[in-house]
PDB file of N, CA and C in Angstrom:
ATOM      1  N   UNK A   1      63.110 -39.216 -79.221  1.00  0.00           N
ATOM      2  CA  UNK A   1      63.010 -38.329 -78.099  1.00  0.00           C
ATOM      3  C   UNK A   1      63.215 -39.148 -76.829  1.00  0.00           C
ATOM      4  N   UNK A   2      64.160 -38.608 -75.869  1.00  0.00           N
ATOM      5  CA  UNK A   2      64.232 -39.426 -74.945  1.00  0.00           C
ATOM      6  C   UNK A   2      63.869 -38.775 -73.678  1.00  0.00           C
ATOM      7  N   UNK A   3      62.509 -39.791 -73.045  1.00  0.00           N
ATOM      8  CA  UNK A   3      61.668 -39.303 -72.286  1.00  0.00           C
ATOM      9  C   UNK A   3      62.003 -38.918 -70.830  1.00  0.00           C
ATOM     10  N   UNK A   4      63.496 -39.051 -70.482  1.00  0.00           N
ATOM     11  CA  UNK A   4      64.039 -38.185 -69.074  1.00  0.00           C
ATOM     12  C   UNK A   4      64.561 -36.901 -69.584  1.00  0.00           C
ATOM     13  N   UNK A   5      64.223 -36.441 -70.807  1.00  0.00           N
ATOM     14  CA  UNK A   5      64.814 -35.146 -71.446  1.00  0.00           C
ATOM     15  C   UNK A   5      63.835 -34.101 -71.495  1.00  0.00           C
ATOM     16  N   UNK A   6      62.184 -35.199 -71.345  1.00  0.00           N
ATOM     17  CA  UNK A   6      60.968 -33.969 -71.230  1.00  0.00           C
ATOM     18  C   UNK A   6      60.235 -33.421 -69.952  1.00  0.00           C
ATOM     19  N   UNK A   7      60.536 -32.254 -70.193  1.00  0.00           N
ATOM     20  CA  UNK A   7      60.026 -31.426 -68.937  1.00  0.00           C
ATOM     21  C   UNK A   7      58.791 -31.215 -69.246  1.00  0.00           C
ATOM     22  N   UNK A   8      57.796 -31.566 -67.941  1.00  0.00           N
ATOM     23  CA  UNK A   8      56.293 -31.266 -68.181  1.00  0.00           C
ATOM     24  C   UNK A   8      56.114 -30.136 -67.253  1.00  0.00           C
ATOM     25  N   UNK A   9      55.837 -28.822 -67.225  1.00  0.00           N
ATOM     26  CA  UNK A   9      55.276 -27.597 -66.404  1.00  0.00           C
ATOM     27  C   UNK A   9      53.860 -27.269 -66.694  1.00  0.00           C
ATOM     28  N   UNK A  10      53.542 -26.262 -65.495  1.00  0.00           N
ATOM     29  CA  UNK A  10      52.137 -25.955 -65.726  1.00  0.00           C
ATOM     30  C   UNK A  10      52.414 -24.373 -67.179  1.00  0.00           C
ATOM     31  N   UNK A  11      53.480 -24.094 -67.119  1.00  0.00           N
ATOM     32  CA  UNK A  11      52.979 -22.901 -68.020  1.00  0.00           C
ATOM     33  C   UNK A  11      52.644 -21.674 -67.489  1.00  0.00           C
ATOM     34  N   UNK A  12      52.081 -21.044 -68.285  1.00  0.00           N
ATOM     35  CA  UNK A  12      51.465 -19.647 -67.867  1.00  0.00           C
ATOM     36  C   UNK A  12      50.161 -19.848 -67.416  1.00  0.00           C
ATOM     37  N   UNK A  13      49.425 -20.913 -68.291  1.00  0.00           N
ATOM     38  CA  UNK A  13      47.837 -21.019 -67.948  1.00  0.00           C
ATOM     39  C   UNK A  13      47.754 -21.642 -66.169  1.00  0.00           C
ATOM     40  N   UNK A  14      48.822 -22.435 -65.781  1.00  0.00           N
ATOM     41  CA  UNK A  14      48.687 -22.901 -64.641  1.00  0.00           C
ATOM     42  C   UNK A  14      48.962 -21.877 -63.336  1.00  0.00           C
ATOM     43  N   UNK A  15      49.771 -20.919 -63.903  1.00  0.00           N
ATOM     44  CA  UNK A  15      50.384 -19.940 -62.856  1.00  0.00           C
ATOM     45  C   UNK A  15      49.083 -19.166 -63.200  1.00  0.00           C
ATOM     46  N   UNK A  16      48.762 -18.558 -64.092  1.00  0.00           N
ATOM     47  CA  UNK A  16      47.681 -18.070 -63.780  1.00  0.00           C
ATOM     48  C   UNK A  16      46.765 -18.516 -62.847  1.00  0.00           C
ATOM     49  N   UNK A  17      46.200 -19.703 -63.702  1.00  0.00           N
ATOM     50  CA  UNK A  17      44.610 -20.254 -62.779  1.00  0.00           C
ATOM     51  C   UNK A  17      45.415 -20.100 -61.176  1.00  0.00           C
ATOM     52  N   UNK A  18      46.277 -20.684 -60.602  1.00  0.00           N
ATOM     53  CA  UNK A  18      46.986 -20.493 -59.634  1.00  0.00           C
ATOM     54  C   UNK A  18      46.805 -19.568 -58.863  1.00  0.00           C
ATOM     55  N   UNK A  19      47.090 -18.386 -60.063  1.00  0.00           N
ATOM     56  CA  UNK A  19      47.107 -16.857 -59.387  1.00  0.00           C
ATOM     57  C   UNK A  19      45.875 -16.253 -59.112  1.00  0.00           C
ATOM     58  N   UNK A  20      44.837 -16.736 -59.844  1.00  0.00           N
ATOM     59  CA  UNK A  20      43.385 -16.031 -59.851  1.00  0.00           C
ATOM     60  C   UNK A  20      42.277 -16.963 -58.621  1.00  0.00           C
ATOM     61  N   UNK A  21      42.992 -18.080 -58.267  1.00  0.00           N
ATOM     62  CA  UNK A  21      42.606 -18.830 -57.307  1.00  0.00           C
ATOM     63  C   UNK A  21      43.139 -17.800 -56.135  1.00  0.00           C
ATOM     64  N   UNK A  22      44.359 -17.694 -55.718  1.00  0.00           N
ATOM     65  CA  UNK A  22      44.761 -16.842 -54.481  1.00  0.00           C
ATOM     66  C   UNK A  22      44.118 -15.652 -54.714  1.00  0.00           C
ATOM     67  N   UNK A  23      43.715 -14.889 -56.172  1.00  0.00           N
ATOM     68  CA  UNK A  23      43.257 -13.741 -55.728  1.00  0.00           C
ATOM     69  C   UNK A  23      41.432 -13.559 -54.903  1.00  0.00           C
ATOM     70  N   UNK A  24      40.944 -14.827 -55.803  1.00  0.00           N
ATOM     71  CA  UNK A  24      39.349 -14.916 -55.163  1.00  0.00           C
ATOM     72  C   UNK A  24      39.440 -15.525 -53.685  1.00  0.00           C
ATOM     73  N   UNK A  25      40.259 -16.320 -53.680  1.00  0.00           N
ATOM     74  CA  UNK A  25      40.531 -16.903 -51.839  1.00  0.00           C
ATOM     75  C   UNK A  25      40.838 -15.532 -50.845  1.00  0.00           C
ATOM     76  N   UNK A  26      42.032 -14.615 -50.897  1.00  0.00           N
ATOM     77  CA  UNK A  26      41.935 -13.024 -50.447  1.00  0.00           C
ATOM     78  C   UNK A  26      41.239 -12.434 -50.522  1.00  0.00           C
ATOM     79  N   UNK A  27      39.520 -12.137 -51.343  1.00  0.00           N
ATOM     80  CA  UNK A  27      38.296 -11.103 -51.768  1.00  0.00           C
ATOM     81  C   UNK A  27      37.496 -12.356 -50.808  1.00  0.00           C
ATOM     82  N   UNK A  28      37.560 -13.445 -50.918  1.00  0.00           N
ATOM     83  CA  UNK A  28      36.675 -14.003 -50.385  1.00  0.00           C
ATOM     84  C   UNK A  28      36.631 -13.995 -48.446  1.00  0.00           C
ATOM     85  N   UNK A  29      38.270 -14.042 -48.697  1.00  0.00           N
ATOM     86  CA  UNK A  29      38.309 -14.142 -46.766  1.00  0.00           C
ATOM     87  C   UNK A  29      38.393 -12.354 -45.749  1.00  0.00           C
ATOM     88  N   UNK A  30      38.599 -11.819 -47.356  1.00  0.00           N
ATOM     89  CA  UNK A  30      38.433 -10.303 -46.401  1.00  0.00           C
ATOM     90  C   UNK A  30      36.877  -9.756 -46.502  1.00  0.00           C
ATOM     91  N   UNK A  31      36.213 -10.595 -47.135  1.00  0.00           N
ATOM     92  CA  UNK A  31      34.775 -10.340 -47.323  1.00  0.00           C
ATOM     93  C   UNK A  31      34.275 -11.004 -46.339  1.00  0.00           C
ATOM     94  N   UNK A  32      34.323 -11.980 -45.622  1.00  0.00           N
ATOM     95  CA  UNK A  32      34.009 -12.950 -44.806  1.00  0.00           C
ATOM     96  C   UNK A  32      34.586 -12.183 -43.349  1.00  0.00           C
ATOM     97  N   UNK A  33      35.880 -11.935 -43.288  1.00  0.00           N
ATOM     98  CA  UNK A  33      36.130 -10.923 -42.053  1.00  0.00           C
ATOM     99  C   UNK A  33      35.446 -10.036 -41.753  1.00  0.00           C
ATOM    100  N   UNK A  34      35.147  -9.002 -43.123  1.00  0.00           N
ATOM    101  CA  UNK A  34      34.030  -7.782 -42.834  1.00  0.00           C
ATOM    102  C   UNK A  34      32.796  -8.325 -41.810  1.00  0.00           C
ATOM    103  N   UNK A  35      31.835  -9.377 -42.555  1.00  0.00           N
ATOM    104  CA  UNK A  35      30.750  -9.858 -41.946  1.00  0.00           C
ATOM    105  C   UNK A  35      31.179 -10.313 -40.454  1.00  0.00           C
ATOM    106  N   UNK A  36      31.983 -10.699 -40.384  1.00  0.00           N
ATOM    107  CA  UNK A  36      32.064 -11.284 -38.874  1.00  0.00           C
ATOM    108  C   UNK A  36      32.028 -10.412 -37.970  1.00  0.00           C
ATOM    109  N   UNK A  37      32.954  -9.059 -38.875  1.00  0.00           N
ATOM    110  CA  UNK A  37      33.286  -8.327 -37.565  1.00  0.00           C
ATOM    111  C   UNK A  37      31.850  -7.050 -37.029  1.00  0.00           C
ATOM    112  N   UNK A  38      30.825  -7.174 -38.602  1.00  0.00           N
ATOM    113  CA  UNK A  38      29.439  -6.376 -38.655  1.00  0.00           C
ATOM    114  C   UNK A  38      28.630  -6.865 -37.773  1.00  0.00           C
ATOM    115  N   UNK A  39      28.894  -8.326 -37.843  1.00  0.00           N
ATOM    116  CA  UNK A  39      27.734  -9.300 -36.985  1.00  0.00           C
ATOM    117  C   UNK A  39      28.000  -9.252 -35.472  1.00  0.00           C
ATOM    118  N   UNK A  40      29.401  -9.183 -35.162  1.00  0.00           N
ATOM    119  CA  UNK A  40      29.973  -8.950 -33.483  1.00  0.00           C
ATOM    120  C   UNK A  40      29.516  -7.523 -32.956  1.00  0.00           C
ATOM    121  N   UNK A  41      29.533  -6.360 -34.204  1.00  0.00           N
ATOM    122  CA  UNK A  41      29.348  -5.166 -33.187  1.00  0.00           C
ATOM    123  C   UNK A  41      27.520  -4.891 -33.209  1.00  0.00           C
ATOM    124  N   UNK A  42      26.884  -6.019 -34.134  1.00  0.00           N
ATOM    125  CA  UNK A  42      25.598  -5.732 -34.182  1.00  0.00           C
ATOM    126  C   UNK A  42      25.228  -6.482 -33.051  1.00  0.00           C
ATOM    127  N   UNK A  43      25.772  -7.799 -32.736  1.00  0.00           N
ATOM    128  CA  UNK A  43      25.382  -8.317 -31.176  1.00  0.00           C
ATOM    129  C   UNK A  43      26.040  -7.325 -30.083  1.00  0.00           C
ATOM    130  N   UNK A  44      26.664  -6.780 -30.144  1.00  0.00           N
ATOM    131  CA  UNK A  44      26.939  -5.964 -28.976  1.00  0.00           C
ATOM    132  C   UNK A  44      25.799  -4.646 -29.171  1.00  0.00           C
ATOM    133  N   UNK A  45      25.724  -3.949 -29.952  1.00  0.00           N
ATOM    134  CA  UNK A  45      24.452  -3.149 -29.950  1.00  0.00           C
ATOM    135  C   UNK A  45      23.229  -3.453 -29.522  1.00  0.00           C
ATOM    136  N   UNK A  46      22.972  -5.056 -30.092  1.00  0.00           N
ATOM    137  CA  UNK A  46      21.582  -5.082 -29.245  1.00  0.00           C
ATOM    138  C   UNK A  46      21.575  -5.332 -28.390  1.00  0.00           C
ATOM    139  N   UNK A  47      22.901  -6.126 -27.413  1.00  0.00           N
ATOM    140  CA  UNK A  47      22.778  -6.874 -25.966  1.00  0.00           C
ATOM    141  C   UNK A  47      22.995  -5.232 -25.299  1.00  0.00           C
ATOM    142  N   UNK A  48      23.390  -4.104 -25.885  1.00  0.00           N
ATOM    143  CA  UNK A  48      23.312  -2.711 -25.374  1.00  0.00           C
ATOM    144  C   UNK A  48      22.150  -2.457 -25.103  1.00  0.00           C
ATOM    145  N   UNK A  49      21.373  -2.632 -25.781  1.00  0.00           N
ATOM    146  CA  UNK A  49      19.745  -2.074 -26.170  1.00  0.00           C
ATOM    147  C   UNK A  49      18.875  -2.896 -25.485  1.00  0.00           C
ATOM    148  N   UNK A  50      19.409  -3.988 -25.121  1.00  0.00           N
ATOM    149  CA  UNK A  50      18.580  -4.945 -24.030  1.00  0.00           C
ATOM    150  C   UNK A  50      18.728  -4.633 -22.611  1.00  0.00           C
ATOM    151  N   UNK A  51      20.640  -4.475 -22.684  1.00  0.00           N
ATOM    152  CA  UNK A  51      20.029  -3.737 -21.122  1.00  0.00           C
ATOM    153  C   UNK A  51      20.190  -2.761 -20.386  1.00  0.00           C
ATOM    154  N   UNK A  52      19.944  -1.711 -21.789  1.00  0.00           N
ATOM    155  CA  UNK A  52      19.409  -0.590 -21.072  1.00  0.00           C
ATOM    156  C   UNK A  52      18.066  -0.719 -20.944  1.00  0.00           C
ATOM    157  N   UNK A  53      17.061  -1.373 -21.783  1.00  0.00           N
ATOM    158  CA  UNK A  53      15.863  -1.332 -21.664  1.00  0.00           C
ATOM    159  C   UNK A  53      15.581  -2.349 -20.220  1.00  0.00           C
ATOM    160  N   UNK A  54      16.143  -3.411 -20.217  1.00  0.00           N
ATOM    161  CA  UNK A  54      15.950  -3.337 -18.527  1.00  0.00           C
ATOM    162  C   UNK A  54      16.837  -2.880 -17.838  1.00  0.00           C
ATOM    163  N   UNK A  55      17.329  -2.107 -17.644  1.00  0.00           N
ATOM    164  CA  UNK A  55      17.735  -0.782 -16.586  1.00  0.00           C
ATOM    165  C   UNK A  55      16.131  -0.176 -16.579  1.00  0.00           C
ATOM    166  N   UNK A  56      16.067   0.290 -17.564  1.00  0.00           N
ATOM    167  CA  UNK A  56      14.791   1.939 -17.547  1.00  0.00           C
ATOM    168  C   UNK A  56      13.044   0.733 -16.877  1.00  0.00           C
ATOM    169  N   UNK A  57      13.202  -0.651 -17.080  1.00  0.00           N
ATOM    170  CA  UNK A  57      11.824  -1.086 -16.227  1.00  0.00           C
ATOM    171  C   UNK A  57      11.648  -0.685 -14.827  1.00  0.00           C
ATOM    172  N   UNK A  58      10.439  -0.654 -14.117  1.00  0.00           N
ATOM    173  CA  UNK A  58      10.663  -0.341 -13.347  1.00  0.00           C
ATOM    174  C   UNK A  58      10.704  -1.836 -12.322  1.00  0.00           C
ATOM    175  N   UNK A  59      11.349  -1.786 -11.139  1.00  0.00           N
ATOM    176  CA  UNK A  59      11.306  -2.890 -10.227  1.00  0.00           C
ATOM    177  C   UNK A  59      10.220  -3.669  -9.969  1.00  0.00           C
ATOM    178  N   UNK A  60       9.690  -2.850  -9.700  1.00  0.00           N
ATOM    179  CA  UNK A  60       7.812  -3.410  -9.375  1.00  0.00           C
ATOM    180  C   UNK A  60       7.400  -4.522 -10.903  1.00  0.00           C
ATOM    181  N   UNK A  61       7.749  -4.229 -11.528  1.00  0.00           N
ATOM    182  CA  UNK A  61       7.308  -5.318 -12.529  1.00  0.00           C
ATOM    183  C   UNK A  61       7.589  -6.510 -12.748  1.00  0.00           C
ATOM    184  N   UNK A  62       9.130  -6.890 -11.818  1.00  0.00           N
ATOM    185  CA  UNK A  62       9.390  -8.164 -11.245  1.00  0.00           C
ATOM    186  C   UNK A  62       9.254  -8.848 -10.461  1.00  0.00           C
ATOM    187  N   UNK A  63       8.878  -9.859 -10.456  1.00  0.00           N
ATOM    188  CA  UNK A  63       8.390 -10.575  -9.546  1.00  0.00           C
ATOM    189  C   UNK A  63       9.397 -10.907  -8.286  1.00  0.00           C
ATOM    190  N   UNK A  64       9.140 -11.028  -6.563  1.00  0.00           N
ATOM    191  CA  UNK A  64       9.617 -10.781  -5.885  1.00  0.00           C
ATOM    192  C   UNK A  64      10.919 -12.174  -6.036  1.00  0.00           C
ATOM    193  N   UNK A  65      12.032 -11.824  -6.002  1.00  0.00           N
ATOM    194  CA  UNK A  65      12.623 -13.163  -6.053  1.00  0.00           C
ATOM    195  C   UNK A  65      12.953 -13.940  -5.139  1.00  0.00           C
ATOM    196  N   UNK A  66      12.892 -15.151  -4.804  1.00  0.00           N
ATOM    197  CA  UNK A  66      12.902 -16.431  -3.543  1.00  0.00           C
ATOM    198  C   UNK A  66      14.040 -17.121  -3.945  1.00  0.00           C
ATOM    199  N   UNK A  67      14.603 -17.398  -2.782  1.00  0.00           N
ATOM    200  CA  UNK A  67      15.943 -18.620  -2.440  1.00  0.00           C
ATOM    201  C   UNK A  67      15.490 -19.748  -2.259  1.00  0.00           C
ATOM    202  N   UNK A  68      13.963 -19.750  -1.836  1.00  0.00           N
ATOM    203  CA  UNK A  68      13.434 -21.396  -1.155  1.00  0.00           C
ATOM    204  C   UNK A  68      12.618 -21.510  -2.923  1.00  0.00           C
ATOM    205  N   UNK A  69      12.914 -22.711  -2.804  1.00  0.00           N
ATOM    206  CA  UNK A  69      11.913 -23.840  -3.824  1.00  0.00           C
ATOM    207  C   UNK A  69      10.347 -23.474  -3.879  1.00  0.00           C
ATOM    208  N   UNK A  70       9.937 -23.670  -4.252  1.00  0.00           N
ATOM    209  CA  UNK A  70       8.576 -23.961  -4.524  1.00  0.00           C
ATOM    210  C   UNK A  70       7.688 -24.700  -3.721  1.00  0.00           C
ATOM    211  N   UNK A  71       6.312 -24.583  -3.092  1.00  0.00           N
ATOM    212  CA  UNK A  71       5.745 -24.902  -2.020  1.00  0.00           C
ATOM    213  C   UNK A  71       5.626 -26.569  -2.898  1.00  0.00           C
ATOM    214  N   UNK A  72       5.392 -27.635  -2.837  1.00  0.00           N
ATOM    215  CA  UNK A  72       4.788 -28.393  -3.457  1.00  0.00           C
ATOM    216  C   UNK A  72       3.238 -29.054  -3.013  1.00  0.00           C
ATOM    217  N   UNK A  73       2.506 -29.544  -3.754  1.00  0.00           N
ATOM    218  CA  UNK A  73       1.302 -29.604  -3.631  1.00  0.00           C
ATOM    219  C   UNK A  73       0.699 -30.935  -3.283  1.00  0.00           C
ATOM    220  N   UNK A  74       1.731 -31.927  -3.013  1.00  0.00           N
ATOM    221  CA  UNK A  74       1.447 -33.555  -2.854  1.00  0.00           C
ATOM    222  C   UNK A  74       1.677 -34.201  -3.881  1.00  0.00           C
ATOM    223  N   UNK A  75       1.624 -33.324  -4.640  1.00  0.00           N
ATOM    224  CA  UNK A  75       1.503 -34.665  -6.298  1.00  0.00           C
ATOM    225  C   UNK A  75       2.761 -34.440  -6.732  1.00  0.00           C
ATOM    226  N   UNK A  76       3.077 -35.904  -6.822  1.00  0.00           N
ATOM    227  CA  UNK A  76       4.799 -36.085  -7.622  1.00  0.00           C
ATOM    228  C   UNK A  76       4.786 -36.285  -9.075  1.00  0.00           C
ATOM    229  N   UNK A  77       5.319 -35.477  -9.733  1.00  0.00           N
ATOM    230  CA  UNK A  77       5.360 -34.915 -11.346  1.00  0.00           C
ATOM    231  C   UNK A  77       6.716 -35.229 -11.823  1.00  0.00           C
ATOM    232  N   UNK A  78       7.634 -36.080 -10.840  1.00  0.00           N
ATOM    233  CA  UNK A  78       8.901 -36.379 -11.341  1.00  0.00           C
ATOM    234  C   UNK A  78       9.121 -37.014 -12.235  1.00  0.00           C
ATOM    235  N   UNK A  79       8.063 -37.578 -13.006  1.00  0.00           N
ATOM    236  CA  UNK A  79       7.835 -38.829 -13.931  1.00  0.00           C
ATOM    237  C   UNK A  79       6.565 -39.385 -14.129  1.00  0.00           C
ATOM    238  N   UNK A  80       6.858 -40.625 -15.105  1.00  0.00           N
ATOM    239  CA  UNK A  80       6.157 -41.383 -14.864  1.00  0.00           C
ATOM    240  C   UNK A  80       5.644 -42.368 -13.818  1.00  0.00           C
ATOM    241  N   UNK A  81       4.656 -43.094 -13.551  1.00  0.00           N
ATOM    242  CA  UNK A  81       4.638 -44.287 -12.500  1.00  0.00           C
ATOM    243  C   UNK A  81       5.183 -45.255 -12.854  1.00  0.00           C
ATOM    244  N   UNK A  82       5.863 -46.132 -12.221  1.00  0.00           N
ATOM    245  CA  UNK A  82       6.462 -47.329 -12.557  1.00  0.00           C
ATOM    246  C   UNK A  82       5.770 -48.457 -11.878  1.00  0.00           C
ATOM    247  N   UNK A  83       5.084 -49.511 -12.965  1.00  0.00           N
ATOM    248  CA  UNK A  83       4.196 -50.496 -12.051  1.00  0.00           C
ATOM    249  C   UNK A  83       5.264 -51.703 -12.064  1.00  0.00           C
ATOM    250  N   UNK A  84       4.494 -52.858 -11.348  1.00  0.00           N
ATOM    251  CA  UNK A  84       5.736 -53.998 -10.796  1.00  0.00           C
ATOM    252  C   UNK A  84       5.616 -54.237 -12.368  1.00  0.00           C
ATOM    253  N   UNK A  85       7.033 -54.797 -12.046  1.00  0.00           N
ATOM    254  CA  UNK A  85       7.844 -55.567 -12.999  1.00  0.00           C
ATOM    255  C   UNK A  85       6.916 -57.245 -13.482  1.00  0.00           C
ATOM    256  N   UNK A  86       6.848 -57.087 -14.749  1.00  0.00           N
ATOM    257  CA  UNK A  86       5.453 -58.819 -14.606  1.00  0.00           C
ATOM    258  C   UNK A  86       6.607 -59.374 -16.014  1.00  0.00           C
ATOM    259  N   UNK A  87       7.625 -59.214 -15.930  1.00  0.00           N
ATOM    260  CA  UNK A  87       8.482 -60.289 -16.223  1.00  0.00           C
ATOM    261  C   UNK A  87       8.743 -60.416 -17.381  1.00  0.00           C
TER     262      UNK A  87
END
């Protein structure tokens, strides 16, 4: 037998597995689309439901809002203290 005369193919079993691979990859990515697109209109429903529910509060329940900073009280909270450097 002379071995540039043998053809090696996958067959039927290879076109299959082949074929049953593309078919679970298509069930899998249109299953995966569904969810995405359930999960987008369920965040839009609740960011609906959020604000209508603050629409319907009433004003008075917020606190008055300010442009200026905060009064401060003397004490610096920016950190820690930093003592001298001892080398």
């Amino acid at each position: 037998m002379d071995p540039e005369s043998v053809d090696v193919t996958a067959g039927l079993e290879g076109f299959l597995a082949f074929f049953l691979l593309a078919v679970a990859l298509y069930l899998l990515m249109r299953n995966m689309n569904a969810r995405m697109r359930r999960m987008a209109y369920r965040e839009e429903q609740e960011a609906k439901a959020a604000q209508e529910k603050a629409d319907e509060r009433p004003a008075s329940d917020e606190p008055p809002a300010s442009d200026e900073p905060p009064e401060s009280d003397g004490s610096d909270s920016s950190g820690p203290e930093v003592g001298p450097d001892l080398g």
